[in-house]
Each structure stands twice: as C-alpha cells, then as structure tokens.
PDB file of N, CA and C in Angstrom:
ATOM      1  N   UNK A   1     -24.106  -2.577  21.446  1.00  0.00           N
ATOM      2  CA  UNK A   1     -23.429  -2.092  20.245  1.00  0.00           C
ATOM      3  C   UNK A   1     -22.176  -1.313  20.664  1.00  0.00           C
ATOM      4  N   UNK A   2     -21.073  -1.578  19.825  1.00  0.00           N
ATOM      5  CA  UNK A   2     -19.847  -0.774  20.406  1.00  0.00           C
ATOM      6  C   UNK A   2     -19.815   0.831  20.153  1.00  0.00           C
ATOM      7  N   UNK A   3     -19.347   1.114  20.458  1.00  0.00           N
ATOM      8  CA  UNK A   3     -19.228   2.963  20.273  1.00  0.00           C
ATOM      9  C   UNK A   3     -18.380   3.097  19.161  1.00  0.00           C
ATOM     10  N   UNK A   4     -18.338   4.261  18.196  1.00  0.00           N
ATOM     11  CA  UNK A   4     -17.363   4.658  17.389  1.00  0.00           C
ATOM     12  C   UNK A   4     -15.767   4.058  17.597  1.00  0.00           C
ATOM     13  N   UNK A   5     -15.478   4.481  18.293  1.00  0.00           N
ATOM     14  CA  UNK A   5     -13.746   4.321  18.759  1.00  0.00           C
ATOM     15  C   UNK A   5     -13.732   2.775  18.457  1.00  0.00           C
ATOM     16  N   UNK A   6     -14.371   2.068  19.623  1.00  0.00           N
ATOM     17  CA  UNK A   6     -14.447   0.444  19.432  1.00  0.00           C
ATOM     18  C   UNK A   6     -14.402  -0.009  18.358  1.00  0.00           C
ATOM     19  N   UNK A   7     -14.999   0.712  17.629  1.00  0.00           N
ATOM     20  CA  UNK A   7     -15.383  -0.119  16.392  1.00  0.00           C
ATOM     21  C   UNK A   7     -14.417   0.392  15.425  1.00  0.00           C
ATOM     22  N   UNK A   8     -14.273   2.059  15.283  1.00  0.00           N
ATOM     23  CA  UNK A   8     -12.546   1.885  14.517  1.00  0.00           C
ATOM     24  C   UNK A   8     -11.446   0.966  14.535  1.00  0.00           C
ATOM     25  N   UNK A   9     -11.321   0.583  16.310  1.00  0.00           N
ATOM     26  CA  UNK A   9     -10.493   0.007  16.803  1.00  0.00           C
ATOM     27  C   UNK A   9     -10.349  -1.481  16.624  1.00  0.00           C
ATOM     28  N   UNK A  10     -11.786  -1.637  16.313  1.00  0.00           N
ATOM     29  CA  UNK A  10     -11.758  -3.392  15.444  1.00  0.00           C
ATOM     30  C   UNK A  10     -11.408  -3.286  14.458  1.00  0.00           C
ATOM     31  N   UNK A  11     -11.980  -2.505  13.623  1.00  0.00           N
ATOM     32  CA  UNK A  11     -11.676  -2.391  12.290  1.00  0.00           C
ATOM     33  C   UNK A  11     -10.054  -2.117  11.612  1.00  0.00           C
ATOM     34  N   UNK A  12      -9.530  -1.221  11.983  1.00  0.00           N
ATOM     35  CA  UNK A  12      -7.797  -1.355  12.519  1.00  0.00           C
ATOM     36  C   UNK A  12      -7.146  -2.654  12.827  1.00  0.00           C
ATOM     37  N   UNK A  13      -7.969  -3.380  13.303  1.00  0.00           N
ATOM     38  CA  UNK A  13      -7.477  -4.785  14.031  1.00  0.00           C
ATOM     39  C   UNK A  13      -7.506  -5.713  13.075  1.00  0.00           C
ATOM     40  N   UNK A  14      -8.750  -5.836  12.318  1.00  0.00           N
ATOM     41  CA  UNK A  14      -9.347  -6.882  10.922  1.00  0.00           C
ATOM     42  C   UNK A  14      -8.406  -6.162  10.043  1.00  0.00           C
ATOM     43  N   UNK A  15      -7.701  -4.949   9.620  1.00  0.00           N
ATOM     44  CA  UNK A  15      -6.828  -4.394   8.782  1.00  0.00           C
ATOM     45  C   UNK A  15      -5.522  -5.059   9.367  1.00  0.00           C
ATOM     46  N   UNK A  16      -5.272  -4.904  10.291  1.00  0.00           N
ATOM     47  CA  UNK A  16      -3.796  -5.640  10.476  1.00  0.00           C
ATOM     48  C   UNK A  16      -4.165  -7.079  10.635  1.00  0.00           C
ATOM     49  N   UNK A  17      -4.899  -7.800  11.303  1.00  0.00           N
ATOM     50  CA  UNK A  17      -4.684  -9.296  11.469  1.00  0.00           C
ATOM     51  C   UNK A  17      -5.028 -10.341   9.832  1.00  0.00           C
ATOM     52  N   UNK A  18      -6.704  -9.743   9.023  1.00  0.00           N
ATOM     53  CA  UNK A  18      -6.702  -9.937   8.070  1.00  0.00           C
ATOM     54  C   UNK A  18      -5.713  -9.626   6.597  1.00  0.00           C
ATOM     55  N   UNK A  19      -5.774  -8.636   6.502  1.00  0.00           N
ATOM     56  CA  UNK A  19      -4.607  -7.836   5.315  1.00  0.00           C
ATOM     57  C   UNK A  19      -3.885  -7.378   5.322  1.00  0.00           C
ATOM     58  N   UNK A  20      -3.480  -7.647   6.901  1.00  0.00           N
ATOM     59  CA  UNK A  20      -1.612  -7.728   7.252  1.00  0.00           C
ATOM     60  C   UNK A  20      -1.398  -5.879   6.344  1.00  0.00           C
ATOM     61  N   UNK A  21      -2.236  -4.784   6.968  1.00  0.00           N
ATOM     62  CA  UNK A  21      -2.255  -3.676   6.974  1.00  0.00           C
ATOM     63  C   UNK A  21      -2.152  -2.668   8.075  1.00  0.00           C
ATOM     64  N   UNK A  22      -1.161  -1.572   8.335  1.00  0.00           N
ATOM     65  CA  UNK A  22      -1.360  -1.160   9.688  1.00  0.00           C
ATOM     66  C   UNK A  22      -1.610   0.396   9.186  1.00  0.00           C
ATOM     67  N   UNK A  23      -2.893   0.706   9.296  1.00  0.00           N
ATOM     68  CA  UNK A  23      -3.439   2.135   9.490  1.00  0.00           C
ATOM     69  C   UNK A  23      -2.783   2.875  10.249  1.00  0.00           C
ATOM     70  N   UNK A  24      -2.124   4.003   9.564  1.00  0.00           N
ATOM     71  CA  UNK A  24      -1.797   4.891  10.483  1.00  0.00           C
ATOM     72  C   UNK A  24      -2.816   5.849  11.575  1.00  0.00           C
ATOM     73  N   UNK A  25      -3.551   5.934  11.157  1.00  0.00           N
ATOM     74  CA  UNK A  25      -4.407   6.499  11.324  1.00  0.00           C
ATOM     75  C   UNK A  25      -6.137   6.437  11.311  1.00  0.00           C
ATOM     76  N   UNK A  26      -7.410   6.966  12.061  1.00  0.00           N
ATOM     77  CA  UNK A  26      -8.443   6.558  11.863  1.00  0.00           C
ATOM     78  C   UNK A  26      -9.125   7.731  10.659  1.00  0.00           C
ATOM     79  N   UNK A  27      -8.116   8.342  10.324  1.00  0.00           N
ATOM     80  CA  UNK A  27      -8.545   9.736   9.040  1.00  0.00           C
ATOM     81  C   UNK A  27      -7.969   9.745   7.977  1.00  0.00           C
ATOM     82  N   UNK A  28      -7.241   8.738   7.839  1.00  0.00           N
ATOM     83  CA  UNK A  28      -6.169   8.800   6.478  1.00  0.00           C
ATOM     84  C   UNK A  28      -7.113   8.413   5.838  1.00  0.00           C
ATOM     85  N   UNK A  29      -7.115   8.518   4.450  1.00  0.00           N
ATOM     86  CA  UNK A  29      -7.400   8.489   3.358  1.00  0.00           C
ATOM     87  C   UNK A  29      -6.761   7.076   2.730  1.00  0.00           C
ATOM     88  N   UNK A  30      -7.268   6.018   2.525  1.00  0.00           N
ATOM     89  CA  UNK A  30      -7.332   4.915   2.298  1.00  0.00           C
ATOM     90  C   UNK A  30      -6.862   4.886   0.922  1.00  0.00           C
ATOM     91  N   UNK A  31      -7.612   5.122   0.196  1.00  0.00           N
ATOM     92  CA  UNK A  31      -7.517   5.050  -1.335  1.00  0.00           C
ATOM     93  C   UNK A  31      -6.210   5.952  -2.135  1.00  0.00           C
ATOM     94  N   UNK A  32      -6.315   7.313  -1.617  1.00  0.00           N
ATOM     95  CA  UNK A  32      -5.673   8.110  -1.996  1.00  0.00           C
ATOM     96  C   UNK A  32      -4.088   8.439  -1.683  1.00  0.00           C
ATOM     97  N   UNK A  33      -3.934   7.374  -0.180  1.00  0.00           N
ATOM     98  CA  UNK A  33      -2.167   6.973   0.423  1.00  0.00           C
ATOM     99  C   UNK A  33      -1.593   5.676  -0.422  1.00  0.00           C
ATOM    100  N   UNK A  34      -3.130   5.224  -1.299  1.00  0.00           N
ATOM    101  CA  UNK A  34      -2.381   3.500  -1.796  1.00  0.00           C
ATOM    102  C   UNK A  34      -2.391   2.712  -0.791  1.00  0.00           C
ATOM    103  N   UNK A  35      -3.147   2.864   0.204  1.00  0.00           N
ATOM    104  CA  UNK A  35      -3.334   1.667   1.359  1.00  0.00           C
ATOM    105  C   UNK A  35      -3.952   0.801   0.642  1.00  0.00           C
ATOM    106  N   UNK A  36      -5.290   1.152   0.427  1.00  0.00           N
ATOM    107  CA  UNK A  36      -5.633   0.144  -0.285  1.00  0.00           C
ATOM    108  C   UNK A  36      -6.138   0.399  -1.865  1.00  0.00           C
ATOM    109  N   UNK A  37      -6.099  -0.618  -2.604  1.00  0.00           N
ATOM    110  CA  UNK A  37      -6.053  -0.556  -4.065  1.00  0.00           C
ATOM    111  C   UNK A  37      -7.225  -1.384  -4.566  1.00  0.00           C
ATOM    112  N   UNK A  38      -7.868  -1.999  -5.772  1.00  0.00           N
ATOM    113  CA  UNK A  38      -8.820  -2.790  -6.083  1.00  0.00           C
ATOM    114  C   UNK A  38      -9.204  -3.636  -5.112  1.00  0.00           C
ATOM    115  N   UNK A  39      -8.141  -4.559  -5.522  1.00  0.00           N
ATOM    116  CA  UNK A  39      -7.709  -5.699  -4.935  1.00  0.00           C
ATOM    117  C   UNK A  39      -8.299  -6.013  -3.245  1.00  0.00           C
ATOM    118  N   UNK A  40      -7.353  -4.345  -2.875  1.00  0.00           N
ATOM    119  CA  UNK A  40      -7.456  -5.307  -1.625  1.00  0.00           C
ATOM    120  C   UNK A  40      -9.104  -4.159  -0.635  1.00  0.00           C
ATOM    121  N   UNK A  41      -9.621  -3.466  -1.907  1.00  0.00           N
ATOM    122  CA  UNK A  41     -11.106  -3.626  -1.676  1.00  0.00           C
ATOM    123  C   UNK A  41     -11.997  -4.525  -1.565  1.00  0.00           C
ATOM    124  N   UNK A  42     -11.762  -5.606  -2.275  1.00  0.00           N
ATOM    125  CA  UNK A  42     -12.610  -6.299  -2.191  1.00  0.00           C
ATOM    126  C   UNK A  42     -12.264  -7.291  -1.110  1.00  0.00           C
ATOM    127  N   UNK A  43     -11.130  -7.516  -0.806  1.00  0.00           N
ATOM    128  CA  UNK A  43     -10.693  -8.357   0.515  1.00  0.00           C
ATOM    129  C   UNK A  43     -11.462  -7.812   1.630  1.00  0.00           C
ATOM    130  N   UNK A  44     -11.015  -6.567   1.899  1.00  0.00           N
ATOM    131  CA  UNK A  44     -12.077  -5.472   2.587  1.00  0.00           C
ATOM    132  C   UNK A  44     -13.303  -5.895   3.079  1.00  0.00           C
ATOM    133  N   UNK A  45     -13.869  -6.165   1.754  1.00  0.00           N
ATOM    134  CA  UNK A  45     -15.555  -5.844   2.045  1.00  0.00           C
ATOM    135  C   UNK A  45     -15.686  -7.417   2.491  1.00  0.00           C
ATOM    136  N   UNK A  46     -14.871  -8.538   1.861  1.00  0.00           N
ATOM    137  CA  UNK A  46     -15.376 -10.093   2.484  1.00  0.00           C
ATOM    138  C   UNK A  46     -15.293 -10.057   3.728  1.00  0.00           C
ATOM    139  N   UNK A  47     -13.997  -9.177   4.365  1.00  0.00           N
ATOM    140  CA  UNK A  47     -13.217  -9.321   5.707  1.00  0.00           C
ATOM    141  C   UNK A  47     -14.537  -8.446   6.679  1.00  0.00           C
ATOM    142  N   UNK A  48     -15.167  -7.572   6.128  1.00  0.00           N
ATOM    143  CA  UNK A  48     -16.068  -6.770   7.021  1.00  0.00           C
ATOM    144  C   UNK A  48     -17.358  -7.577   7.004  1.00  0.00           C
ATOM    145  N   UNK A  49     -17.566  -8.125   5.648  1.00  0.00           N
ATOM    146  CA  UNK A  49     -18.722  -8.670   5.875  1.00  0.00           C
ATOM    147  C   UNK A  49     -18.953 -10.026   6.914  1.00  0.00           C
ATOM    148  N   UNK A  50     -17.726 -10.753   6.819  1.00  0.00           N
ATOM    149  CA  UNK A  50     -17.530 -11.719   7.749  1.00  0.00           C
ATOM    150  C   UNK A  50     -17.599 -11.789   8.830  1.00  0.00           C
ATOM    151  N   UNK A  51     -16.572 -10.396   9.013  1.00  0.00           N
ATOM    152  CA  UNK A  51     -16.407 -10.032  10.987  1.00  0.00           C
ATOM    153  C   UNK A  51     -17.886  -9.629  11.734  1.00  0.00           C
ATOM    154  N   UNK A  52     -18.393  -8.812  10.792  1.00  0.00           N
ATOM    155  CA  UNK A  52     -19.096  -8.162  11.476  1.00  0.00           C
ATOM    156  C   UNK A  52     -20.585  -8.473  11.303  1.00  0.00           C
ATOM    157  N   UNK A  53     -20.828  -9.980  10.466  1.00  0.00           N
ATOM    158  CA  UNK A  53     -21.923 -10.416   9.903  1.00  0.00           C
ATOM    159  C   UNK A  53     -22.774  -9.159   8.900  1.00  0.00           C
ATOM    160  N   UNK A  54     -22.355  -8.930   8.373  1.00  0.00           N
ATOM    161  CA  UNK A  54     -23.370  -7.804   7.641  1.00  0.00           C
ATOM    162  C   UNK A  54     -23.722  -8.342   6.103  1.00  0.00           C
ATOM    163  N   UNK A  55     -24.277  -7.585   5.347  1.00  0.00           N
ATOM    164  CA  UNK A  55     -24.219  -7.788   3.939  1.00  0.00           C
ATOM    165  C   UNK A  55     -24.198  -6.605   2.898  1.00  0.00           C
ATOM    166  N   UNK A  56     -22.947  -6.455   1.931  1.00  0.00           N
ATOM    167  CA  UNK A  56     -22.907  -5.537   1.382  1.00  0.00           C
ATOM    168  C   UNK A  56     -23.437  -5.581   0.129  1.00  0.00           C
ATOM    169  N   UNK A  57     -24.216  -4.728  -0.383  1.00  0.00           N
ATOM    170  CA  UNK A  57     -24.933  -5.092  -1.766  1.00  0.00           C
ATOM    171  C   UNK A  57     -24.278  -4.291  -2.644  1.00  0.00           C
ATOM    172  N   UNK A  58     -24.203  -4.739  -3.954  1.00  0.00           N
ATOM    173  CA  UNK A  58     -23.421  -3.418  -5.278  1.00  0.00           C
ATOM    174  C   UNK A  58     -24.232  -1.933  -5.007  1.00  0.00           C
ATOM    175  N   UNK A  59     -25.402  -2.221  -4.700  1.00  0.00           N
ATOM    176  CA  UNK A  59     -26.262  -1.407  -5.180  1.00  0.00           C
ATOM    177  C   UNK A  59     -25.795  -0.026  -4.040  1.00  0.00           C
ATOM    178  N   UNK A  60     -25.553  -0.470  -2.994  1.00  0.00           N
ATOM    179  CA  UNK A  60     -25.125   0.211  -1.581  1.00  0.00           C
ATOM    180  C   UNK A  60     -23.704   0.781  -1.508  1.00  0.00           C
ATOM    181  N   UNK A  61     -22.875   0.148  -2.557  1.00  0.00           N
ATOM    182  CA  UNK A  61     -21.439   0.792  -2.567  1.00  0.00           C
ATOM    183  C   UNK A  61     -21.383   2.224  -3.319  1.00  0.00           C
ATOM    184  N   UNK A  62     -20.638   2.817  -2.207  1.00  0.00           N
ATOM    185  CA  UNK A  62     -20.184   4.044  -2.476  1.00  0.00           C
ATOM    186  C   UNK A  62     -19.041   3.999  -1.442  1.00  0.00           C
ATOM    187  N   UNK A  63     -17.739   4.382  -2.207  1.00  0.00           N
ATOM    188  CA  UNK A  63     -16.531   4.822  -2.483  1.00  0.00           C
ATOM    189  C   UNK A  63     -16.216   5.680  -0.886  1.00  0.00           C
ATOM    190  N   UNK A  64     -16.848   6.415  -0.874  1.00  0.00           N
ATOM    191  CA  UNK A  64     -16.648   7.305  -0.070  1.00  0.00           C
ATOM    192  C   UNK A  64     -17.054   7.021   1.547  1.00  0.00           C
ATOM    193  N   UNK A  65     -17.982   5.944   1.618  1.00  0.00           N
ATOM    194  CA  UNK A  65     -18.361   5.278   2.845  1.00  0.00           C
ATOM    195  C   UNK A  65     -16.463   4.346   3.384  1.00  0.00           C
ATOM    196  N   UNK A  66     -15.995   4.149   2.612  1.00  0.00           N
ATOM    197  CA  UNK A  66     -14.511   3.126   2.786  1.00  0.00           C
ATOM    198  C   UNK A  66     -13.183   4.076   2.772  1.00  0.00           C
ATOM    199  N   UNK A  67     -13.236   5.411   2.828  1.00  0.00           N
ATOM    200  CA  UNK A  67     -12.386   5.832   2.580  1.00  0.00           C
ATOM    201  C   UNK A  67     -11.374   5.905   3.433  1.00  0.00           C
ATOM    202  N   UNK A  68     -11.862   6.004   4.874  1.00  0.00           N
ATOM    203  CA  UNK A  68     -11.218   6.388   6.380  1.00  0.00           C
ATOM    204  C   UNK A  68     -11.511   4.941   7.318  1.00  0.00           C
ATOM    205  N   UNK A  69     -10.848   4.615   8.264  1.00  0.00           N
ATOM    206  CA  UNK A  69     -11.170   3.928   9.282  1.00  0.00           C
ATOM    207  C   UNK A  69     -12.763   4.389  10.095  1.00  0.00           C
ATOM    208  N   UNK A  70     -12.794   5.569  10.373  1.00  0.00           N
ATOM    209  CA  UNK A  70     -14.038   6.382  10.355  1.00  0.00           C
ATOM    210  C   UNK A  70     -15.436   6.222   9.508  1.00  0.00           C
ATOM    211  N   UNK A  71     -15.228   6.417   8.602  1.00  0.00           N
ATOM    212  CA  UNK A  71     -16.259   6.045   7.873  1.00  0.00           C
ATOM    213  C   UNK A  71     -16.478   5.160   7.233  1.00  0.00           C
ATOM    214  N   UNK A  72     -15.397   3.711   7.924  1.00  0.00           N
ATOM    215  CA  UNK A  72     -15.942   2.646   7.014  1.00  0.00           C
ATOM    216  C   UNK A  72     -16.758   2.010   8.982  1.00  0.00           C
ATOM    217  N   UNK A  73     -16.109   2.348  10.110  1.00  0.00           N
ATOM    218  CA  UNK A  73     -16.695   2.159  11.367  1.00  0.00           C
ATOM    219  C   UNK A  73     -18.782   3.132  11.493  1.00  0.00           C
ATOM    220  N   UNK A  74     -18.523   4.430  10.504  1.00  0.00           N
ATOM    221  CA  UNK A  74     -19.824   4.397  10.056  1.00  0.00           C
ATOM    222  C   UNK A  74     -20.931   3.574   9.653  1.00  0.00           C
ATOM    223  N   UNK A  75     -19.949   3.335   8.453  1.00  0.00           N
ATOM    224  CA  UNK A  75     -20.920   2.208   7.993  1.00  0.00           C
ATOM    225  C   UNK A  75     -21.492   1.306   8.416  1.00  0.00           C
ATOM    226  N   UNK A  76     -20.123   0.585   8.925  1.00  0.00           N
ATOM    227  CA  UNK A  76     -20.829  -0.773   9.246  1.00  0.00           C
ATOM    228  C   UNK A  76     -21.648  -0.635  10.738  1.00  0.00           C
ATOM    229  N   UNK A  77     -21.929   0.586  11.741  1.00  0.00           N
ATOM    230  CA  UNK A  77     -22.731   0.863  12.662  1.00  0.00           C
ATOM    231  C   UNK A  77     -24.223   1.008  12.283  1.00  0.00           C
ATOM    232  N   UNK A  78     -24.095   1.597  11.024  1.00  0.00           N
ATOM    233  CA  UNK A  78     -24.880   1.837  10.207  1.00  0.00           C
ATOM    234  C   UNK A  78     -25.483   0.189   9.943  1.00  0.00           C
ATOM    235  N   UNK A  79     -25.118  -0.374   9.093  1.00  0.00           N
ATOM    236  CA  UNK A  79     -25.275  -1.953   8.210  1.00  0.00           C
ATOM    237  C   UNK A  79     -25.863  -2.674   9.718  1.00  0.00           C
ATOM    238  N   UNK A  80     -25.126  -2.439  11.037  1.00  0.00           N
ATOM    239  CA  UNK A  80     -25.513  -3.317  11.825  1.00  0.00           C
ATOM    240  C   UNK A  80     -26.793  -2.814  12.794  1.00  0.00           C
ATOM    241  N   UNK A  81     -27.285  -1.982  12.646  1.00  0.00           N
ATOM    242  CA  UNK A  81     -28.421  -0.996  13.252  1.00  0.00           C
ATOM    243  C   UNK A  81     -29.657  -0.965  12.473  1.00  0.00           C
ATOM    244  N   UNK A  82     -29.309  -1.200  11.233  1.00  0.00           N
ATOM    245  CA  UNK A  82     -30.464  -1.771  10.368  1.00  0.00           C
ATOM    246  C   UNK A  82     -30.936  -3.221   9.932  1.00  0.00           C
ATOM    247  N   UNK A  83     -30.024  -3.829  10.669  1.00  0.00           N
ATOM    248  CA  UNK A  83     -30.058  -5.524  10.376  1.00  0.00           C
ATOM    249  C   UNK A  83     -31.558  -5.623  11.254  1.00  0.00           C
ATOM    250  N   UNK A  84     -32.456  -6.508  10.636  1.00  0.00           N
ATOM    251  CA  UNK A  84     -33.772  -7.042  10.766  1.00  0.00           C
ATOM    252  C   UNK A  84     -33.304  -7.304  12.272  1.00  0.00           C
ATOM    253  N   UNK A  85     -34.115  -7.482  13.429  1.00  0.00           N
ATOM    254  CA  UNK A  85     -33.970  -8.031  14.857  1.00  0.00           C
ATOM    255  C   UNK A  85     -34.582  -9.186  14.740  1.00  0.00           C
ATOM    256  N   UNK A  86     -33.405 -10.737  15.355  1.00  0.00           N
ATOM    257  CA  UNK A  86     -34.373 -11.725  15.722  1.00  0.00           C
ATOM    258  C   UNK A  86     -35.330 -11.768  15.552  1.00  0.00           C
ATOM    259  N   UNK A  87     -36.380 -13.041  14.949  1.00  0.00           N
ATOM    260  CA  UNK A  87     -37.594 -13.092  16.262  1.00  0.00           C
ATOM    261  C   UNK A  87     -37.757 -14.325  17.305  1.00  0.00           C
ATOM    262  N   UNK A  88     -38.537 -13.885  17.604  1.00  0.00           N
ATOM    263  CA  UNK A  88     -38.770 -15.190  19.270  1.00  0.00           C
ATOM    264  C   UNK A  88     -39.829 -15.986  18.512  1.00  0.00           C
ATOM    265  N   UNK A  89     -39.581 -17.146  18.242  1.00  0.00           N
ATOM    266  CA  UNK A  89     -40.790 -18.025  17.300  1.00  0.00           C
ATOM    267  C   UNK A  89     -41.253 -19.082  18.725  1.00  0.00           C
ATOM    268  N   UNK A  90     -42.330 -18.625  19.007  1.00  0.00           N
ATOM    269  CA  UNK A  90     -42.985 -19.689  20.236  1.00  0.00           C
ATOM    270  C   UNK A  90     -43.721 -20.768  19.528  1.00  0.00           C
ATOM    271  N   UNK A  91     -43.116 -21.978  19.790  1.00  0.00           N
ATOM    272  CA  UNK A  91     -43.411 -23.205  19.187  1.00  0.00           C
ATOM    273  C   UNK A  91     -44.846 -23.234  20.014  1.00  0.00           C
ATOM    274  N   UNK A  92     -45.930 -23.883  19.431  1.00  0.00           N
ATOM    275  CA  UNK A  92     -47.802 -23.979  19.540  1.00  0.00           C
ATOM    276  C   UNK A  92     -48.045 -25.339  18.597  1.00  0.00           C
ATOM    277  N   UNK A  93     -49.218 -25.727  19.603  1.00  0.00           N
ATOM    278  CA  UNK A  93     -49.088 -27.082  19.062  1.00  0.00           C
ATOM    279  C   UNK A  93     -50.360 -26.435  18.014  1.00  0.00           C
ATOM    280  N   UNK A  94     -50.312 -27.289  16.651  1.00  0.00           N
ATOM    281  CA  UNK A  94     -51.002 -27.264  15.559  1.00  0.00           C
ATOM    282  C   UNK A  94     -51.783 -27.839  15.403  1.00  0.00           C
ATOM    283  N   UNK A  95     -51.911 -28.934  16.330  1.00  0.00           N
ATOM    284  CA  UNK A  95     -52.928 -29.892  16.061  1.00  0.00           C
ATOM    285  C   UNK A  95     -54.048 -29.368  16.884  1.00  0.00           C
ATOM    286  N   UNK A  96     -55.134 -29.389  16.266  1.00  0.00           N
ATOM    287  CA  UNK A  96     -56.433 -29.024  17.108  1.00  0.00           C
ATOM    288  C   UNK A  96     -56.664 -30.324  18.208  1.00  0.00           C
ATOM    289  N   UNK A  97     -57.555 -29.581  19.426  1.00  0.00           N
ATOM    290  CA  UNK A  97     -57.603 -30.175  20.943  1.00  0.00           C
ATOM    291  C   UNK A  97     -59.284 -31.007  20.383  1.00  0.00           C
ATOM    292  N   UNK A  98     -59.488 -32.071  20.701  1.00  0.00           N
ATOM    293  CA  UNK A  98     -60.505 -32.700  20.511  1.00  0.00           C
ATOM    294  C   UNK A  98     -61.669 -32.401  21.785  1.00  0.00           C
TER     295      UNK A  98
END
C-alpha cells in the first residue's frame, strides 16, 4: 500500500492527467478556490473510482472527505484497506472416489 505522500502524489497526477487540473497544493481547499465545482465532482469520483478500483456509494459521500488532496488520499487509503481480500479458491474434485 502506498504511504500518504504517494498517494497525494497520484492523486495530483489523476487531477492533472484526467481533468487537466493542477493543484496547487495538497491543503487547498478544493471546493472553496473553485477548483472544483459540481461538475467536475463527479468526474472526480469516476476518475478515483477507476484509478484506484474502489467503490463509492451515495450513502458514504461526505463533502468534507474531497475537500483537500489530503483528505481525498484519506479516503481512498481508507476505501482501499477495507476492500474484502481475495480469496484462494482451491479447485477439489466433486465427484465422489468409488
């Protein structure tokens, strides 16, 4: 799993390569500079959910998790630390041995 920084540092990266956005910063205030607006929330959440395989539910949004480069690299450490683990399915034969 990447460390904080790393993962700001992707996330910064999916902001400029996806939505052609360049964060000044990993503390600015997202919403409140007009970085980002409705719109390009919801680009956001496809672009995170994509990169980073996760899944965001309505029920789970809160405002305040997206606000910073920081706490949207929370989150999704978060989203990806709780994702179910693999399992190892050992194929067994079914048919009974005569």
């Amino acid at each position: 799993m990447l460390d904080a920084r790393d993962l700001e540092t992707r996330i910064a990266q999916l902001f400029a390569d996806r939505l052609q956005i360049e964060v000044p910063a990993a503390d600015v205030d997202l919403f409140a500079t007009g970085i980002v607006d409705s719109l390009m929330f919801v680009k956001l959440l496809a672009s995170l959910e994509e990169h980073f395989s996760i899944r965001v539910s309505f029920e789970e949004l809160e405002i305040d998790d997206f606000r910073t480069l920081q706490q949207i690299a929370r989150f999704v450490a978060a989203k990806q630390a709780a994702r179910p683990k693999a399992r190892r399915v050992i194929a067994t034969d079914s048919h009974p041995t005569p």
